[in-house]
N, C-alpha and C. Protein backbone atom coordinates (compact mmCIF):
# COMPACT_ATOMS: atom_id res chain seq x y z
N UNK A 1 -132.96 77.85 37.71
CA UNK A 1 -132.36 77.54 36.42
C UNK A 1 -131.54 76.26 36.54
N UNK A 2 -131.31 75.05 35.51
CA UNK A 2 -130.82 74.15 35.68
C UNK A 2 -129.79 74.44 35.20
N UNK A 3 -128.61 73.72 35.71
CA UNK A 3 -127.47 73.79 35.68
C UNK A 3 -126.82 72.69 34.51
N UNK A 4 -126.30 72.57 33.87
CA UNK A 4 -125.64 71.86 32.23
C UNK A 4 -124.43 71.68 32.76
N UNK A 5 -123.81 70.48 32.49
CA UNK A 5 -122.45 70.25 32.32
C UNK A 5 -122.37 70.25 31.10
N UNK A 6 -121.13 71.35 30.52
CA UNK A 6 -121.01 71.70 29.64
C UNK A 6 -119.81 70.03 28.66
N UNK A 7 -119.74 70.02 27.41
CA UNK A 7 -119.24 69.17 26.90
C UNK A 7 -118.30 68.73 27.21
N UNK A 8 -117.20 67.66 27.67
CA UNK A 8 -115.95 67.51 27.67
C UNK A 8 -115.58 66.63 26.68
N UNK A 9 -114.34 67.19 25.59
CA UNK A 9 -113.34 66.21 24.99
C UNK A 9 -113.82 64.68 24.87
N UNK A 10 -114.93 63.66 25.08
CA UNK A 10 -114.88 62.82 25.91
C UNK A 10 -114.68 61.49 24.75
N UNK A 11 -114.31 62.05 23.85
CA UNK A 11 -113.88 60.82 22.74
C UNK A 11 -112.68 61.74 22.56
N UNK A 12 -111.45 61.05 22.94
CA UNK A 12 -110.47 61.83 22.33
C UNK A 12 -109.86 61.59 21.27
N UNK A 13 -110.24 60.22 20.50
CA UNK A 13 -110.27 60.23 18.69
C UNK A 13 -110.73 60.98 18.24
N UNK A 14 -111.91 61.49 18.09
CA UNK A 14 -112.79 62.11 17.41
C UNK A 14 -112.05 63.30 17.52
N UNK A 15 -111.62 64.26 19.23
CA UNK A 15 -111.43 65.38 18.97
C UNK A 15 -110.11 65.72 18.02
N UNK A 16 -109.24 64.59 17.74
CA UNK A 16 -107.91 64.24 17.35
C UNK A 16 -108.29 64.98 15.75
N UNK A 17 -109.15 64.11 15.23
CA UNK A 17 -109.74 63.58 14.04
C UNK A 17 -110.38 65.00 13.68
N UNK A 18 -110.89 65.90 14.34
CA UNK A 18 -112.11 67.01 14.17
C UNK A 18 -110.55 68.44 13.93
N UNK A 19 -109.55 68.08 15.06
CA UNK A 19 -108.82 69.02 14.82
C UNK A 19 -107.65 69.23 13.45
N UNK A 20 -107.29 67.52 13.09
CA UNK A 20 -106.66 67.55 11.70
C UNK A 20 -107.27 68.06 10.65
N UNK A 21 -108.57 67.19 10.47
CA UNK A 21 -109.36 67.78 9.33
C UNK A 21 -110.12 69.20 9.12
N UNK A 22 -110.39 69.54 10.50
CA UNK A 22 -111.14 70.90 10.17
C UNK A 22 -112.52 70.59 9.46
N UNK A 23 -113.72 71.66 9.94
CA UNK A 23 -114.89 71.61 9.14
C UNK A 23 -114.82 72.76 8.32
N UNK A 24 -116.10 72.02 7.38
CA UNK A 24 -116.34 73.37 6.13
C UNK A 24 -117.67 73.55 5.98
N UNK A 25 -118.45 74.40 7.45
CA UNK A 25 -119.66 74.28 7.67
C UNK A 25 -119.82 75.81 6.84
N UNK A 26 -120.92 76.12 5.95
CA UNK A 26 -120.85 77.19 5.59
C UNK A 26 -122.57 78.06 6.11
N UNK A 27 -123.74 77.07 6.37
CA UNK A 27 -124.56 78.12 7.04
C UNK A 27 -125.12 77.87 8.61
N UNK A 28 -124.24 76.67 9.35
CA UNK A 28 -124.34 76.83 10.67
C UNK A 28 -124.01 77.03 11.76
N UNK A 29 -122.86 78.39 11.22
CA UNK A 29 -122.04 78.91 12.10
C UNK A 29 -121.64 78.13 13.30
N UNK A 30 -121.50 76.74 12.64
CA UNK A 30 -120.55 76.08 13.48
C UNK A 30 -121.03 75.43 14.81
N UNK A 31 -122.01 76.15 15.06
CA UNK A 31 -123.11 75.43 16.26
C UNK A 31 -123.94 74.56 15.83
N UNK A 32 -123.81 73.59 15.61
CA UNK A 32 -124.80 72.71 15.30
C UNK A 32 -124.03 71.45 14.96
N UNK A 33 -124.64 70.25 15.89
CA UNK A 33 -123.78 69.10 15.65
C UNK A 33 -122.90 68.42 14.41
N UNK A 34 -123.75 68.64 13.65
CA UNK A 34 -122.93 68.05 12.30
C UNK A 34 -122.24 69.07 11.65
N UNK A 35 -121.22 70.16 13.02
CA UNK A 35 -120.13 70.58 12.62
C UNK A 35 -119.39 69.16 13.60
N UNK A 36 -118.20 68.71 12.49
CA UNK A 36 -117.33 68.12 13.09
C UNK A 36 -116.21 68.50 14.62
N UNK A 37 -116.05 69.67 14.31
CA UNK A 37 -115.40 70.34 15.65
C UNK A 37 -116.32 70.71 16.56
N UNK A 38 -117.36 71.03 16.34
CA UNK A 38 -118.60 71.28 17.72
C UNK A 38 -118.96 70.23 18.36
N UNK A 39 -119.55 68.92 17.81
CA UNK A 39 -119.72 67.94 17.72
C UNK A 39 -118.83 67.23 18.87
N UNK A 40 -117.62 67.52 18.40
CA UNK A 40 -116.11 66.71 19.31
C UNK A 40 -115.86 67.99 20.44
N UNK A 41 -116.53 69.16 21.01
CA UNK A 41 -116.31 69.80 22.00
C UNK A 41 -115.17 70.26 21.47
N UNK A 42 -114.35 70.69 20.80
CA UNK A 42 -113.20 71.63 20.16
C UNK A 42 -114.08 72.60 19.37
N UNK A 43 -113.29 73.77 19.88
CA UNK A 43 -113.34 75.03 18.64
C UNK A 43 -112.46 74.45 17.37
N UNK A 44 -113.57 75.27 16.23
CA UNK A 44 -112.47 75.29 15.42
C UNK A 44 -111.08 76.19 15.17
N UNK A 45 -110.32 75.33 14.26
CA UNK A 45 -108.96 76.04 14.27
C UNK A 45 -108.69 76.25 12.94
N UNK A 46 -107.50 76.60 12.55
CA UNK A 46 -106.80 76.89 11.70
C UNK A 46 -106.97 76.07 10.44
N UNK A 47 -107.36 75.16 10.58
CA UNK A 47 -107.38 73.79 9.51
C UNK A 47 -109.13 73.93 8.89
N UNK A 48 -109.70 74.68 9.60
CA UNK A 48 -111.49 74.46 9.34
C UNK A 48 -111.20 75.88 8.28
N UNK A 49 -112.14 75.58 6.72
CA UNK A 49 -112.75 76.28 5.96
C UNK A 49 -114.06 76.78 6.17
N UNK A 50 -114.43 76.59 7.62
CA UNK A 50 -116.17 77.12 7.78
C UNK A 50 -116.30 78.74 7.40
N UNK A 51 -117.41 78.97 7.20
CA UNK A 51 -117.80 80.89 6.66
C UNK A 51 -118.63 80.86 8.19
N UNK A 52 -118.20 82.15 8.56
CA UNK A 52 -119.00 83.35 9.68
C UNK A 52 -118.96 81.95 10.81
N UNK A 53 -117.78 81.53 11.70
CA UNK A 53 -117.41 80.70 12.55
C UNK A 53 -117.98 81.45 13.52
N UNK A 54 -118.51 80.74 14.40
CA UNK A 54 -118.75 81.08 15.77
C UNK A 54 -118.41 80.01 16.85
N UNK A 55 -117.71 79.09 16.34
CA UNK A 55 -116.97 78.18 17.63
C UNK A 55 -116.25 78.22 17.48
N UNK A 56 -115.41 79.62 18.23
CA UNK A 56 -114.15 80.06 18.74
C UNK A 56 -114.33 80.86 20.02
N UNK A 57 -113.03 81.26 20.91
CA UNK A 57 -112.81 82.17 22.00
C UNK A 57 -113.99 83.32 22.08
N UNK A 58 -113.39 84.17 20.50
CA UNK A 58 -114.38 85.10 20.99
C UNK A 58 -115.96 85.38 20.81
N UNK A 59 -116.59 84.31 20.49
CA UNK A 59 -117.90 84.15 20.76
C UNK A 59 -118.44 82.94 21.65
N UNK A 60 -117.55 83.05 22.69
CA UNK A 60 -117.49 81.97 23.60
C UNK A 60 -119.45 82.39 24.21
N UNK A 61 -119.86 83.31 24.57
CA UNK A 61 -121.24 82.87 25.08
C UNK A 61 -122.55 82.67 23.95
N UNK A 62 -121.96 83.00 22.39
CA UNK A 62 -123.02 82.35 21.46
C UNK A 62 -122.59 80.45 21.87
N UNK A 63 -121.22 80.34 21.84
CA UNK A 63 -121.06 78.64 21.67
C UNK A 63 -121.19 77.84 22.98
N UNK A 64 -121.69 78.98 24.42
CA UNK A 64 -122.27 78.05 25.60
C UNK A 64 -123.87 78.28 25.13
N UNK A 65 -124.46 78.99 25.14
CA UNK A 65 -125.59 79.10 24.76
C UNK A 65 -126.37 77.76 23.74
N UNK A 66 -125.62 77.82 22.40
CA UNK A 66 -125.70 76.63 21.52
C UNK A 66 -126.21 75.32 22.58
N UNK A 67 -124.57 75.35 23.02
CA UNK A 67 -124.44 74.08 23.85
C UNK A 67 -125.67 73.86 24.89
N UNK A 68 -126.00 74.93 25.78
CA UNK A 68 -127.17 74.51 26.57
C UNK A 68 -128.43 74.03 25.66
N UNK A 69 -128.68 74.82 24.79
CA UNK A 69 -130.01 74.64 23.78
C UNK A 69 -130.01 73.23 23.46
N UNK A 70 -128.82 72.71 22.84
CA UNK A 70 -128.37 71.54 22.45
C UNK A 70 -128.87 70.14 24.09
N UNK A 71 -128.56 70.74 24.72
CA UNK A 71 -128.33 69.64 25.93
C UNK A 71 -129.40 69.71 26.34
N UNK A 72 -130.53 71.22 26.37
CA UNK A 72 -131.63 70.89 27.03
C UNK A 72 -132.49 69.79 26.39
N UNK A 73 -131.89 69.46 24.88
CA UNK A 73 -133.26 69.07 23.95
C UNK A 73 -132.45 67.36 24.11
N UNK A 74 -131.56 67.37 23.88
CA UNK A 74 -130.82 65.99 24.26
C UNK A 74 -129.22 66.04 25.62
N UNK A 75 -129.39 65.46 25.96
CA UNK A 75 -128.72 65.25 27.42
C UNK A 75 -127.01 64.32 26.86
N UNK A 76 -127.81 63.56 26.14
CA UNK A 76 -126.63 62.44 25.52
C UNK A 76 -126.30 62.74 24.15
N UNK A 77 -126.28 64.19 23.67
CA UNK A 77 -125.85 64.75 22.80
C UNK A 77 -124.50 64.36 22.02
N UNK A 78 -123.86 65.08 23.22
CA UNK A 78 -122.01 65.08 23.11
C UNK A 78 -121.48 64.21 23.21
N UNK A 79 -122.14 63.03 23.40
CA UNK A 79 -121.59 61.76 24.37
C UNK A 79 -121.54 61.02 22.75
N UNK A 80 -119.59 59.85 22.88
CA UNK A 80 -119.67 58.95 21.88
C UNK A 80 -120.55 58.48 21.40
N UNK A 81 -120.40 58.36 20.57
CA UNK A 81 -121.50 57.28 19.64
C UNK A 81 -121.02 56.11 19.20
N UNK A 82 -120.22 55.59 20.31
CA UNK A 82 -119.79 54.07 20.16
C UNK A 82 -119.35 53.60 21.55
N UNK A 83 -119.36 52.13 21.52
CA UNK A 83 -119.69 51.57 23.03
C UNK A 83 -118.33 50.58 22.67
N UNK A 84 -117.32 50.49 23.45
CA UNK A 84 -116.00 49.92 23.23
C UNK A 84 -116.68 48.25 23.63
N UNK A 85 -116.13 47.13 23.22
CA UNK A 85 -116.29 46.04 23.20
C UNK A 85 -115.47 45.14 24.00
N UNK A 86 -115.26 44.13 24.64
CA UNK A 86 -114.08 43.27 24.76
C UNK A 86 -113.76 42.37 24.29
N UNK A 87 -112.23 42.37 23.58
CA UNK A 87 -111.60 41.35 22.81
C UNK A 87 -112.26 40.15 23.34
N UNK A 88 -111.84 39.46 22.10
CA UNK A 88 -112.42 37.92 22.14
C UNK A 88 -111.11 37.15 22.47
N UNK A 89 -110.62 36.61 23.38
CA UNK A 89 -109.46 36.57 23.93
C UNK A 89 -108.34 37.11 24.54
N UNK A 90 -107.42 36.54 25.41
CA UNK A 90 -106.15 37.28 26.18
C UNK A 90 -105.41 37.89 24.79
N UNK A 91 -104.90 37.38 24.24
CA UNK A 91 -104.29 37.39 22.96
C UNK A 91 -104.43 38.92 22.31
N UNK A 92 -105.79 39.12 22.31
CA UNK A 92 -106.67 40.81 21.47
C UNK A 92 -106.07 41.85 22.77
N UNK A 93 -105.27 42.64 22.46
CA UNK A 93 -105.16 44.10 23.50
C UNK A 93 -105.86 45.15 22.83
N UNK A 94 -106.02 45.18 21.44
CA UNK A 94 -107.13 46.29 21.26
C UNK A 94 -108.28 45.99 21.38
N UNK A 95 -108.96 47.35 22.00
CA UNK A 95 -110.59 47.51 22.30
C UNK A 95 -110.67 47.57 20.51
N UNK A 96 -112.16 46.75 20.93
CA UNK A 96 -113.10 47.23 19.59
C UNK A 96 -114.34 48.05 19.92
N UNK A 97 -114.41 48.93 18.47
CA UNK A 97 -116.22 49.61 19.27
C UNK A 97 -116.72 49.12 18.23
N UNK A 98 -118.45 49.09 18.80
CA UNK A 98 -119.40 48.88 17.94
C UNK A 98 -120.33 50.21 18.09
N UNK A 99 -120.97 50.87 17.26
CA UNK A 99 -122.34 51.77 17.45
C UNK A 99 -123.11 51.37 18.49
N UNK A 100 -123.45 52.52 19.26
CA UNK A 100 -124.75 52.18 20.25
C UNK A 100 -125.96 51.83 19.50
N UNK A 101 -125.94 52.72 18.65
CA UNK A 101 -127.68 52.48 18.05
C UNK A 101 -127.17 51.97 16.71
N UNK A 102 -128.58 51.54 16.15
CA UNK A 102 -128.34 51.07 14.76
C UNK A 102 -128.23 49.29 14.33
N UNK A 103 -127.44 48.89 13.65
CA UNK A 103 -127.32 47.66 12.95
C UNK A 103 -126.33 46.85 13.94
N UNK A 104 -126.01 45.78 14.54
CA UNK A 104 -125.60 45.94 14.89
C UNK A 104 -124.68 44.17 14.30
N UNK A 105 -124.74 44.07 12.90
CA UNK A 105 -124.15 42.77 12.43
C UNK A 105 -123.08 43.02 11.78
């Protein structure tokens, strides 16, 4: 059996962003990427309006399960979806990102 590294946190905007707003997934019990909190490797919390949640504690082996299904079919699933840039001068201290895929003008 192959072994999965399971998701980590690994944009910690996003998980910032997933935990203020909360999702309001109502038929994919929360497993499925375009829940905002699954998506960002956080359960949801207190702030999410989703119906019949299953990314929480206690259905922790429906939401590893998800996750393997998820990873067997894509690997670079969980992973940002933006590639940080370097300023255009000493001057710039903030990173910029651009999208990996897509448009890129």
């Amino acid at each position: 059996m192959e072994a999965h590294a399971y998701p980590s946190s690994s944009d910690p905007m996003a998980a910032d962003a997933a935990l203020r707003m909360g999702c309001t997934c109502k038929k994919s019990k929360c497993l499925k990427l375009y829940c905002q909190c699954f998506a960002a490797s956080v359960m949801c919390s207190g702030n999410c309006r989703c119906l019949v949640c299953m990314n929480t504690p206690e259905h922790e082996m429906a939401r590893r399960d998800a996750i393997k299904s998820i990873l067997g079919r894509n690997p670079a699933a969980f992973e940002t979806k933006f590639k940080e840039m370097a300023g255009e001068g000493a001057e710039k201290k903030e990173a910029l990102a651009q999208h990996k895929l897509g448009c890129k003008c």
